[in-house]
Protein backbone atom coordinates (compact mmCIF):
# COMPACT_ATOMS: atom_id res chain seq x y z
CA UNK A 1 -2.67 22.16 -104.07
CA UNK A 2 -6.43 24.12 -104.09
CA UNK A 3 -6.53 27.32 -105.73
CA UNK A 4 -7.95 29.77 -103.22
CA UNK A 5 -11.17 31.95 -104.32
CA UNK A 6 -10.63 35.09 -102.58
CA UNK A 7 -12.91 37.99 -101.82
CA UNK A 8 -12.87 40.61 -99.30
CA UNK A 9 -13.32 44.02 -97.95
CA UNK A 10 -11.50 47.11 -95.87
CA UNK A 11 -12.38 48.80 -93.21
CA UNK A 12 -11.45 52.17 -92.83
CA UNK A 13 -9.65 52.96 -89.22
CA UNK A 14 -12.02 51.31 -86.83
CA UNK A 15 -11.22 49.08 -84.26
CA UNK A 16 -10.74 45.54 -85.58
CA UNK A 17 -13.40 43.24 -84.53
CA UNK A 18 -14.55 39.83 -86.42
CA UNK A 19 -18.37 40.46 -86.15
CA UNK A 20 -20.36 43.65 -84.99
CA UNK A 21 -22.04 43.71 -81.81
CA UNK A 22 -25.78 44.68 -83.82
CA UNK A 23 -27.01 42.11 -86.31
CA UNK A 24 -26.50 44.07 -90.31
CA UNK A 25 -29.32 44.96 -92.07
CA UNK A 26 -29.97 41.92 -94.67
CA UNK A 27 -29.68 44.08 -97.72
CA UNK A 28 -26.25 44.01 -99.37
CA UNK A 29 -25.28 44.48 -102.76
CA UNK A 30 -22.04 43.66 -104.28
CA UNK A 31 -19.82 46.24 -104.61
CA UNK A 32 -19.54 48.60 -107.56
CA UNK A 33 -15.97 47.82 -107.78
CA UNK A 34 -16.34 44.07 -108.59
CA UNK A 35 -15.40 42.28 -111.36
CA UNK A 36 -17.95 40.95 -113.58
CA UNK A 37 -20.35 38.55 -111.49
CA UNK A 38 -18.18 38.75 -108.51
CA UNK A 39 -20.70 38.73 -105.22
CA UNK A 40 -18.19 39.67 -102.65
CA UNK A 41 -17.25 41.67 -101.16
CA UNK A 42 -20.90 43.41 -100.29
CA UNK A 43 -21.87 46.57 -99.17
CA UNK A 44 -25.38 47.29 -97.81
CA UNK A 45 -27.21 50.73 -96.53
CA UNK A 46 -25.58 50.99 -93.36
CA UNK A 47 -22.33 50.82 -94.97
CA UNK A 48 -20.92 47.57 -93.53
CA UNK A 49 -18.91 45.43 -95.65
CA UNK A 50 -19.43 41.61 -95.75
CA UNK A 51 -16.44 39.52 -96.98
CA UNK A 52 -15.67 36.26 -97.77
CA UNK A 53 -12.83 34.27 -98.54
CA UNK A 54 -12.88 30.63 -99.67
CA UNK A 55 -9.48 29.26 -98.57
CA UNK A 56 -10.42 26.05 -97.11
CA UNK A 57 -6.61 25.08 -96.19
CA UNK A 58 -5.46 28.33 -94.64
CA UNK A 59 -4.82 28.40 -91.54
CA UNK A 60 -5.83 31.77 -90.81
CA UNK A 61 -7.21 34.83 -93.12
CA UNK A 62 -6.55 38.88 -92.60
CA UNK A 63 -8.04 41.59 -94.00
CA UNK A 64 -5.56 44.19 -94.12
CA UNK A 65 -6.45 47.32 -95.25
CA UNK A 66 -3.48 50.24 -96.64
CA UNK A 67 -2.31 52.14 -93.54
CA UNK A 68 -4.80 50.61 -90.64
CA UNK A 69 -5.72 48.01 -88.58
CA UNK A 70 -5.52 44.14 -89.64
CA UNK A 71 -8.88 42.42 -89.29
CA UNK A 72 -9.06 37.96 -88.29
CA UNK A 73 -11.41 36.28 -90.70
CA UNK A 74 -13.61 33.45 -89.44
CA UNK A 75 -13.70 29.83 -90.83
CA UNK A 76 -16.66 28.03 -91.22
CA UNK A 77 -17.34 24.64 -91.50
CA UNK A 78 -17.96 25.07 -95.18
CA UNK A 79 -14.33 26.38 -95.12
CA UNK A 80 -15.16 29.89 -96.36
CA UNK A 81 -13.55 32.72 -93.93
CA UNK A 82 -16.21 35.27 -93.28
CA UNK A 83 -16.21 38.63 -91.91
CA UNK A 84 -18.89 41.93 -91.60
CA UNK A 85 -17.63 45.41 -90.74
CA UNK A 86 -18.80 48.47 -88.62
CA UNK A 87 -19.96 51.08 -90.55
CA UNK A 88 -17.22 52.44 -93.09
CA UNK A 89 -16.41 55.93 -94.10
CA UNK A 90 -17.54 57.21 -97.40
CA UNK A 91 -15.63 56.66 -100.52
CA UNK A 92 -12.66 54.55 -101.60
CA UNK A 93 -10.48 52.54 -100.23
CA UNK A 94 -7.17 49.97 -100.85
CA UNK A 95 -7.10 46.65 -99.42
CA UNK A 96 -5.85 43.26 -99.49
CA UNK A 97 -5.63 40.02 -97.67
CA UNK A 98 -3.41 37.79 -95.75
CA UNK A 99 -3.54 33.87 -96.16
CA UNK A 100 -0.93 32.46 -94.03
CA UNK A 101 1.30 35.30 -94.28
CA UNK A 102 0.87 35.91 -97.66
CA UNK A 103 -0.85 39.78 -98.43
CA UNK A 104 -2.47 38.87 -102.40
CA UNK A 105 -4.83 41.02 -104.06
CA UNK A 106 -8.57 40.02 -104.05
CA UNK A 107 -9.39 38.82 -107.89
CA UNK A 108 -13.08 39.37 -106.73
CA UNK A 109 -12.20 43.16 -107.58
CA UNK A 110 -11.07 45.41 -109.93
CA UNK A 111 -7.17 46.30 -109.31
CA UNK A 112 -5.88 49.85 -108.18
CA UNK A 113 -1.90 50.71 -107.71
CA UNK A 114 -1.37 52.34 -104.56
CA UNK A 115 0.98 51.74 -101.41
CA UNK A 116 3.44 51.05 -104.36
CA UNK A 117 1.70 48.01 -105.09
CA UNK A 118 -1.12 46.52 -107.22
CA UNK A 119 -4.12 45.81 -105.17
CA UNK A 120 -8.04 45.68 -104.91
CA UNK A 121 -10.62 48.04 -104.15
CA UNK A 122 -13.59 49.24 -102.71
CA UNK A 123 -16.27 52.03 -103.07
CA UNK A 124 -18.83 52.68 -100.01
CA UNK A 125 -21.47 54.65 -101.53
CA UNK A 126 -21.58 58.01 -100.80
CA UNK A 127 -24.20 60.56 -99.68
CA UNK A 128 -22.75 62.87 -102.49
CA UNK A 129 -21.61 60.28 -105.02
CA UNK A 130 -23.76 62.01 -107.96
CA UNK A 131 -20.63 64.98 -108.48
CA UNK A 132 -18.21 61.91 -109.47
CA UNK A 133 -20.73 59.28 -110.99
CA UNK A 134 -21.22 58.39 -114.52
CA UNK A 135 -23.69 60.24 -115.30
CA UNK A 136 -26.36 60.46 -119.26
CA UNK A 137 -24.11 63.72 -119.89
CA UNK A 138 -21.28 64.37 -122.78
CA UNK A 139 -18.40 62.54 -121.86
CA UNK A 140 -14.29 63.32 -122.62
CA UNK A 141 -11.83 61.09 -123.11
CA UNK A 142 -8.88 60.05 -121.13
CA UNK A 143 -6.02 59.09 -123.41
CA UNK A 144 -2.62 57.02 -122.69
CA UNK A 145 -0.24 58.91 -123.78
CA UNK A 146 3.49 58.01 -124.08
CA UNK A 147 6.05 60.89 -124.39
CA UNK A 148 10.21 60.91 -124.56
CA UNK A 149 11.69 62.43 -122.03
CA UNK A 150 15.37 63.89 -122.65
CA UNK A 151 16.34 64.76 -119.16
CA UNK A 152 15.08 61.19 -118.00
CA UNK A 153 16.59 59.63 -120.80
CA UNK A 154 12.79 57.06 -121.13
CA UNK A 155 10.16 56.86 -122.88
CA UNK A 156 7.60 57.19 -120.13
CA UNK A 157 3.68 57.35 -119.80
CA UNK A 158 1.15 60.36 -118.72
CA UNK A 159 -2.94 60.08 -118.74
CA UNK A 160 -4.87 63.58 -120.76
CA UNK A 161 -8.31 63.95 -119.76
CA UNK A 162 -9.88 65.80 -123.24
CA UNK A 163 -13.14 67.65 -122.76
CA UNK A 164 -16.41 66.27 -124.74
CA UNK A 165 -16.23 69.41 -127.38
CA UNK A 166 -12.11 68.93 -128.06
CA UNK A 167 -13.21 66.77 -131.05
CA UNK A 168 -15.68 69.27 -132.70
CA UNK A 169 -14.10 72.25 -132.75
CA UNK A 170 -10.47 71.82 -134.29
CA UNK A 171 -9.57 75.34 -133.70
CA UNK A 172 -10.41 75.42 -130.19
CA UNK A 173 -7.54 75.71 -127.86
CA UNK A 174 -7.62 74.89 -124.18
CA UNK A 175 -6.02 75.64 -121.07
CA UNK A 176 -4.14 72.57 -119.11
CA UNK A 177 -4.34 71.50 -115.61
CA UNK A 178 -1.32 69.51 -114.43
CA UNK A 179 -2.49 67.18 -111.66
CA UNK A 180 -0.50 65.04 -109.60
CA UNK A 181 -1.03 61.56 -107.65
CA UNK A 182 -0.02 61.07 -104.19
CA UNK A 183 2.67 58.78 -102.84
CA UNK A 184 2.97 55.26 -103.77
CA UNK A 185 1.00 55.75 -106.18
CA UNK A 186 0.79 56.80 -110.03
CA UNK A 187 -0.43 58.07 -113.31
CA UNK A 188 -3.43 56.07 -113.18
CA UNK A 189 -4.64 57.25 -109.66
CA UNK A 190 -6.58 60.55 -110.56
CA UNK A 191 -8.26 58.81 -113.60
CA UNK A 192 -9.53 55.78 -111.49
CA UNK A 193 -9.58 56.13 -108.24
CA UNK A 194 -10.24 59.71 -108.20
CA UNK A 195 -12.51 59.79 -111.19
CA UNK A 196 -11.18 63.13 -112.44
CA UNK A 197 -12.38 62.49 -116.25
CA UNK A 198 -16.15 62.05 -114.34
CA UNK A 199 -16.01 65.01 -112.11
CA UNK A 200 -14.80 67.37 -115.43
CA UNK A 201 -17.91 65.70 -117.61
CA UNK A 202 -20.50 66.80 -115.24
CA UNK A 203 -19.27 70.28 -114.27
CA UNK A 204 -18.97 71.13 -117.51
CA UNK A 205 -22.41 69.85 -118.23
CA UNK A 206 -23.62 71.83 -115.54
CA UNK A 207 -22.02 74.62 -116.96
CA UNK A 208 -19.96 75.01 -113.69
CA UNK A 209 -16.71 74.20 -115.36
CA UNK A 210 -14.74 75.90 -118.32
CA UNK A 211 -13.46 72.91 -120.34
CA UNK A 212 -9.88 72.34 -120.03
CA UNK A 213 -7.35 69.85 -120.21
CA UNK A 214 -5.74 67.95 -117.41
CA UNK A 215 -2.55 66.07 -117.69
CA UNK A 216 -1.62 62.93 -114.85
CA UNK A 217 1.77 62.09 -114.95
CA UNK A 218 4.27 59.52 -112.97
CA UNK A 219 6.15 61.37 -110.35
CA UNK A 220 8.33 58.51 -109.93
CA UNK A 221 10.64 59.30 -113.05
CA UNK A 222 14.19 58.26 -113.49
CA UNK A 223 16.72 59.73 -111.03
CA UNK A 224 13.68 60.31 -108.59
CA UNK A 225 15.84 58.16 -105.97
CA UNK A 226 19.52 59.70 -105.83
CA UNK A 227 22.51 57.05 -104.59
CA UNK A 228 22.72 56.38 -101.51
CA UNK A 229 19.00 56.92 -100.62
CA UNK A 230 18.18 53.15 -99.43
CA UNK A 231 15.37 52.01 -98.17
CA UNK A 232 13.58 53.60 -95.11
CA UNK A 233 11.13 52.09 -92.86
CA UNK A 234 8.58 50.92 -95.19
CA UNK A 235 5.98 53.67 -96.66
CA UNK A 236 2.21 53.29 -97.49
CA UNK A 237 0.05 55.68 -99.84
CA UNK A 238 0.18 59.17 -98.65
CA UNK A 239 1.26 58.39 -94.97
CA UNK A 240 3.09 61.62 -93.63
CA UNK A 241 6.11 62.69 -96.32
CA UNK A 242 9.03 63.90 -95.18
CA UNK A 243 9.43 67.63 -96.69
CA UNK A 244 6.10 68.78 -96.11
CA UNK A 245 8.28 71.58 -94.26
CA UNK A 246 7.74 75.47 -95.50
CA UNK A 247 10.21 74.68 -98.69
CA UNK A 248 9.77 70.82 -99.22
CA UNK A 249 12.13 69.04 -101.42
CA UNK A 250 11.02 65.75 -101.33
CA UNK A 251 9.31 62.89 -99.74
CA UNK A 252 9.35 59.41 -99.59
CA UNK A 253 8.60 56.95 -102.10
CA UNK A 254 8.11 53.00 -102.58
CA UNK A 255 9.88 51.13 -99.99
CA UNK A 256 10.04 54.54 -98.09
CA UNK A 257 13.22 55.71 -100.28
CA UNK A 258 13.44 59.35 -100.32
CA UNK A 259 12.32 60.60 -103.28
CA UNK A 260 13.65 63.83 -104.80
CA UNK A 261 10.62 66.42 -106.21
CA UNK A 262 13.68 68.12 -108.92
CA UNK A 263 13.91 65.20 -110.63
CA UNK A 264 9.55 65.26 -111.77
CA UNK A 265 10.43 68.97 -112.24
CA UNK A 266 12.90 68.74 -114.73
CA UNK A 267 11.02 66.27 -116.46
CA UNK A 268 7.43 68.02 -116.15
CA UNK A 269 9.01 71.17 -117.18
CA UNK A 270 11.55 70.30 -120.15
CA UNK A 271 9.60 67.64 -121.11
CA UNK A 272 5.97 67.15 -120.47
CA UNK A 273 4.98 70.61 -120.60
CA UNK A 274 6.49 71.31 -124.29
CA UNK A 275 5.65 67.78 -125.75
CA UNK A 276 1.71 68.44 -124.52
CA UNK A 277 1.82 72.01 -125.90
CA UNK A 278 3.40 70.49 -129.47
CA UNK A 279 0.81 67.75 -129.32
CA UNK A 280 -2.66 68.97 -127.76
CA UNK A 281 -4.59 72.32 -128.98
CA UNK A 282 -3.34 73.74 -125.80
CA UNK A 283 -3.26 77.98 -124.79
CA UNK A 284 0.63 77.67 -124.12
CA UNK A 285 0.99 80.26 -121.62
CA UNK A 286 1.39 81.04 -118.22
CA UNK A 287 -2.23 82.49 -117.35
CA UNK A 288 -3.81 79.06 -118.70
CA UNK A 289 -1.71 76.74 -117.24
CA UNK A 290 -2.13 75.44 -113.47
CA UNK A 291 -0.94 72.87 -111.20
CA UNK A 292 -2.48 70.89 -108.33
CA UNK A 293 -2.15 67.62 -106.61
CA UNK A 294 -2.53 65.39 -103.65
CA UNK A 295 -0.39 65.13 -100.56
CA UNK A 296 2.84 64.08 -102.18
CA UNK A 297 1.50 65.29 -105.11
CA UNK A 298 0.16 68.72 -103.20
CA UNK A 299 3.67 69.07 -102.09
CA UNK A 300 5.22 69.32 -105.44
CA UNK A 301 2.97 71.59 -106.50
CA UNK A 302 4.13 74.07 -104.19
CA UNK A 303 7.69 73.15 -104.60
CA UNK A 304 7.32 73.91 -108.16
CA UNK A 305 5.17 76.73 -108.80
CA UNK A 306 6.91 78.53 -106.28
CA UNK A 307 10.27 78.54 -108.23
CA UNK A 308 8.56 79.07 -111.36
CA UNK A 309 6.18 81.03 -111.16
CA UNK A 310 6.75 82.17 -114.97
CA UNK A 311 4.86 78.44 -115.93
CA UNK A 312 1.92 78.07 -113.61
CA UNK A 313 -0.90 80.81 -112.88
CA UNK A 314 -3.18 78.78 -110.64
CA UNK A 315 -2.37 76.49 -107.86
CA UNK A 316 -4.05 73.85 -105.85
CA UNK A 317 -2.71 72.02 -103.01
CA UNK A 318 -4.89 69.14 -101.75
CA UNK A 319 -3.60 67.80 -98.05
CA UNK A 320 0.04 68.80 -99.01
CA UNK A 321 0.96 71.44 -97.23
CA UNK A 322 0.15 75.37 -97.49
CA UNK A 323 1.87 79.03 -98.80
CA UNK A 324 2.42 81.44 -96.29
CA UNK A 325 3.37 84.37 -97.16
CA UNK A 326 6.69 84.39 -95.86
CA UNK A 327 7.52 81.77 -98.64
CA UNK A 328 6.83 84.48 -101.08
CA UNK A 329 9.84 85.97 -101.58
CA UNK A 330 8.45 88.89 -104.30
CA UNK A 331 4.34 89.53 -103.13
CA UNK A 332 3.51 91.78 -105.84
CA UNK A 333 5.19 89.75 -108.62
CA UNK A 334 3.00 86.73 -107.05
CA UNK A 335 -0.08 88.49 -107.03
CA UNK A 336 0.56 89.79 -110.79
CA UNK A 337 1.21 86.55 -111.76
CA UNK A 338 -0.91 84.03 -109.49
CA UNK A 339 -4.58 83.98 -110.16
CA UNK A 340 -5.46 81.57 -107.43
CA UNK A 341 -4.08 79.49 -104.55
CA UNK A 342 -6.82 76.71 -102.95
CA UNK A 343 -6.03 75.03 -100.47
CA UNK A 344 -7.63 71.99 -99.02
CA UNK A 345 -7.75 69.09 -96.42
CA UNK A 346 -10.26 66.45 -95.20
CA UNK A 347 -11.81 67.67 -91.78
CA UNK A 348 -10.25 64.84 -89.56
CA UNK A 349 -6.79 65.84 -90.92
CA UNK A 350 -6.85 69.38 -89.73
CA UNK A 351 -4.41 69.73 -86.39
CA UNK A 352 -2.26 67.04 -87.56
CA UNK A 353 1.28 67.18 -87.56
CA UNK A 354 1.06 66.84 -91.84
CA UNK A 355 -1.77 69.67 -92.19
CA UNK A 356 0.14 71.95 -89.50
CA UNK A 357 4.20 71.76 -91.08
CA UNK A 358 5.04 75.32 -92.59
CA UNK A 359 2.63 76.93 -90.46
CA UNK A 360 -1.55 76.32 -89.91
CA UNK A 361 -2.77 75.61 -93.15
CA UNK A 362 -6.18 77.97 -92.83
CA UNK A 363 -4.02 80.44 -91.21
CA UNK A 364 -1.77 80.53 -93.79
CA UNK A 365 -4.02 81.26 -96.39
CA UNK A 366 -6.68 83.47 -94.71
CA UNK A 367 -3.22 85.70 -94.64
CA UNK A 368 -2.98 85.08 -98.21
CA UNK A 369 -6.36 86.21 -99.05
CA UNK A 370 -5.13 89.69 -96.51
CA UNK A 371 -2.69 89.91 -98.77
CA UNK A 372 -4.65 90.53 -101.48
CA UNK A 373 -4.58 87.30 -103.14
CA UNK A 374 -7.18 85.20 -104.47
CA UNK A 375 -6.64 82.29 -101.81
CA UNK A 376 -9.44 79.69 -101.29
CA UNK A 377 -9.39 76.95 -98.17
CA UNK A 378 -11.33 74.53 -98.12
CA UNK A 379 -12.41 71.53 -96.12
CA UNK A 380 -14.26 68.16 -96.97
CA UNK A 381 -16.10 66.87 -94.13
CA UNK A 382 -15.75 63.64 -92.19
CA UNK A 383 -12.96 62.51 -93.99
CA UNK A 384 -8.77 62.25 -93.46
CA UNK A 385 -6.11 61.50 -95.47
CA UNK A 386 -8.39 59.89 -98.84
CA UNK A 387 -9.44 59.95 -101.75
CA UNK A 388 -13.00 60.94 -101.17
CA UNK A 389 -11.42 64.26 -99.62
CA UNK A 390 -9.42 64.81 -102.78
CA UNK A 391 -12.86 63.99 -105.30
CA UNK A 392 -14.07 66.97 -103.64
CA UNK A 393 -11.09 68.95 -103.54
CA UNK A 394 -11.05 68.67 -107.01
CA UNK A 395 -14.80 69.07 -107.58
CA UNK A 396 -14.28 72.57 -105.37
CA UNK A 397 -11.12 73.39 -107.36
CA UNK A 398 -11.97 73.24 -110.99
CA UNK A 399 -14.91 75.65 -111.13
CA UNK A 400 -12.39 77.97 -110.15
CA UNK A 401 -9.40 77.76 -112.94
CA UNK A 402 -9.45 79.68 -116.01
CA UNK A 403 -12.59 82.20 -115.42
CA UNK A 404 -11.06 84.79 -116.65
CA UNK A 405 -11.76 85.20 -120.28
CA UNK A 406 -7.05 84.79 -121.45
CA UNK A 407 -8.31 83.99 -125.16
């Protein structure tokens, strides 16, 4: 039996279509997320993706790309499958590829987890890539970490992103950002895929940024799937969750189980939250500690900060939901306590049936800001329910924690 050399691309919601209807412009480059000396897949200027796939005994080859369209593959006589794209959307995306049935990972790329699964990548240049690239600036670190957890009864694994000073000034403390994937996927999303440790570097060299910590954790703990919650129709990375209602409790997970938010809340805040504070020069309070995330992610957030707002002072909810301020159930306690609220989505998800449960997301927090609280909405445009939308989310969100002088 032939091994199969694979390498392909995604497309990102277009039509499927085996070639384009205008010849590509001859000057592709392979893309940034290749492995070493890997030519394929290729991305040139006009943003169209040129794939190929040497499986000379398949019958037929798919691209399939997370939560879209499939795309045929066509053989040649050398018995590589070949495709190019239309022009893709900005940013990153998950794909993989189908040989006879068979969805594999492309080992022409570097590997991302998301749609609860281990899979390839690919980055489409972006007009405003330099806010996430790695840049000639002081870089932190991002750290494994592993930590116990007593209410999960595991040993399980979180990601701190350490600014470039932590190292030089030992009696420096920091405030922490807790920042959480989407769904299906995990601890290693913000760090990779969204380049959070990136973003931080350069706003602080900028001097846009206050250096702080930020803390990625697994939302899928133990007990995050109670008995009797089987499997649903199957889920993909950050389709619509169920509970993105005005007092979510959940959403669904790998395999589409429904996936409780009180376990991740018992762990963050038993747990996480103390064993970071023991083990990181951290400002332990409430006025320098926040919370965001990312759809799933964004939906926790708000679950959680709401019903303790005693832990978290800022709050940032990225294509998750929104606060209205009928889910405040004490205003001026929340605006003593809450020192910012952002809210964000990608342009082409505004209207949708996500963005609008609990209430218009702008809406909602334009009668936050009436309210006299520091609420911020904003919007990334040209893109939906992706990552690029959340890079800027972020890249909007942190020059906005912490600038008031706590300590």
């Amino acid at each position: 039996m032939k091994t199969a050399f694979l390498s392909i691309s995604l497309l990102a919601g277009l039509p499927a279509m085996a070639q384009t209807s205008q010849p590509p412009a001859e000057d592709f480059k392979p893309s940034t997320l290749n492995q070493p000396g890997r030519q394929y897949p290729q991305v040139n200027s006009e943003r169209r993706v040129r794939a190929r796939v040497v499986a000379p005994q398949a019958q037929s080859v798919t691209l399939d790309f997370l939560g879209g369209a499939k795309y045929p593959m066509t053989r040649g006589e050398d018995g590589a499958w070949t495709v190019v794209t239309r022009p893709q959307d900005e940013g990153f995306h998950y794909y993989q590829i189908v040989i006879d049935g068979a969805g594999v990972p492309d080992p022409g790329t570097r590997y991302f987890y998301g749609g609860s699964r281990w899979g390839s990548g690919l980055e489409i240049p972006a007009h405003d890539q330099d806010f996430y690239a790695l840049q000639n600036v002081p870089h932190g670190q991002l750290r494994q970490v592993h930590y116990y957890s007593k209410s999960a009864g595991a040993n399980l694994r979180c990601f701190v992103y350490t600014p470039p000073d932590y190292e030089k000034d030992l009696t420096k403390r920091y405030p922490v950002l807790y920042l959480q994937h989407g769904g299906g996927e995990d601890e290693t999303g913000w760090g990779s895929q969204g380049n959070a440790g990136l973003i931080m570097d350069n706003l602080i060299a900028a001097g846009k940024a206050r250096p702080f910590l930020i803390v990625m954790a697994n939302s899928y703990v133990p007990g995050a799937f109670g008995p009797g919650r089987g499997p649903a129709a199957a889920g993909s990375t950050n389709a619509p969750l169920a509970g993105a209602t005005n007092a979510p409790a959940g959403g669904r997970g790998p395999g589409g189980r429904m996936f409780d938010f009180s376990a991740f809340s018992k762990v963050l805040l038993d747990d996480l939250i103390p064993f970071v504070d023991a083990t990181f020069r951290t400002l332990p309070d409430q006025p320098n500690r926040a919370m965001a995330g990312l759809s799933m992610g964004g939906m926790q957030t708000r679950s959680i900060t709401l019903a303790h707002l005693d832990k978290f002072s800022h709050i940032g909810v990225f294509s998750g939901g929104s606060i209205a301020v009928s889910n405040i159930t004490d205003l001026a306690a929340f605006k003593e306590k809450v020192k910012l609220v952002f809210v964000s989505y990608g342009s082409r998800e505004l209207g949708s049936d996500l963005a609008n449960r609990g209430g218009d997301p702008r809406a909602n927090t334009e009668a936050l800001k009436a309210a006299g609280i520091n609420a911020h909405f904003y919007v990334s445009p040209d893109t939906g329910h992706e990552w690029q939308s959340w890079r800027r989310s972020l890249y909007q969100f942190a020059p906005l924690l912490f600038i008031e002088p706590n300590r």
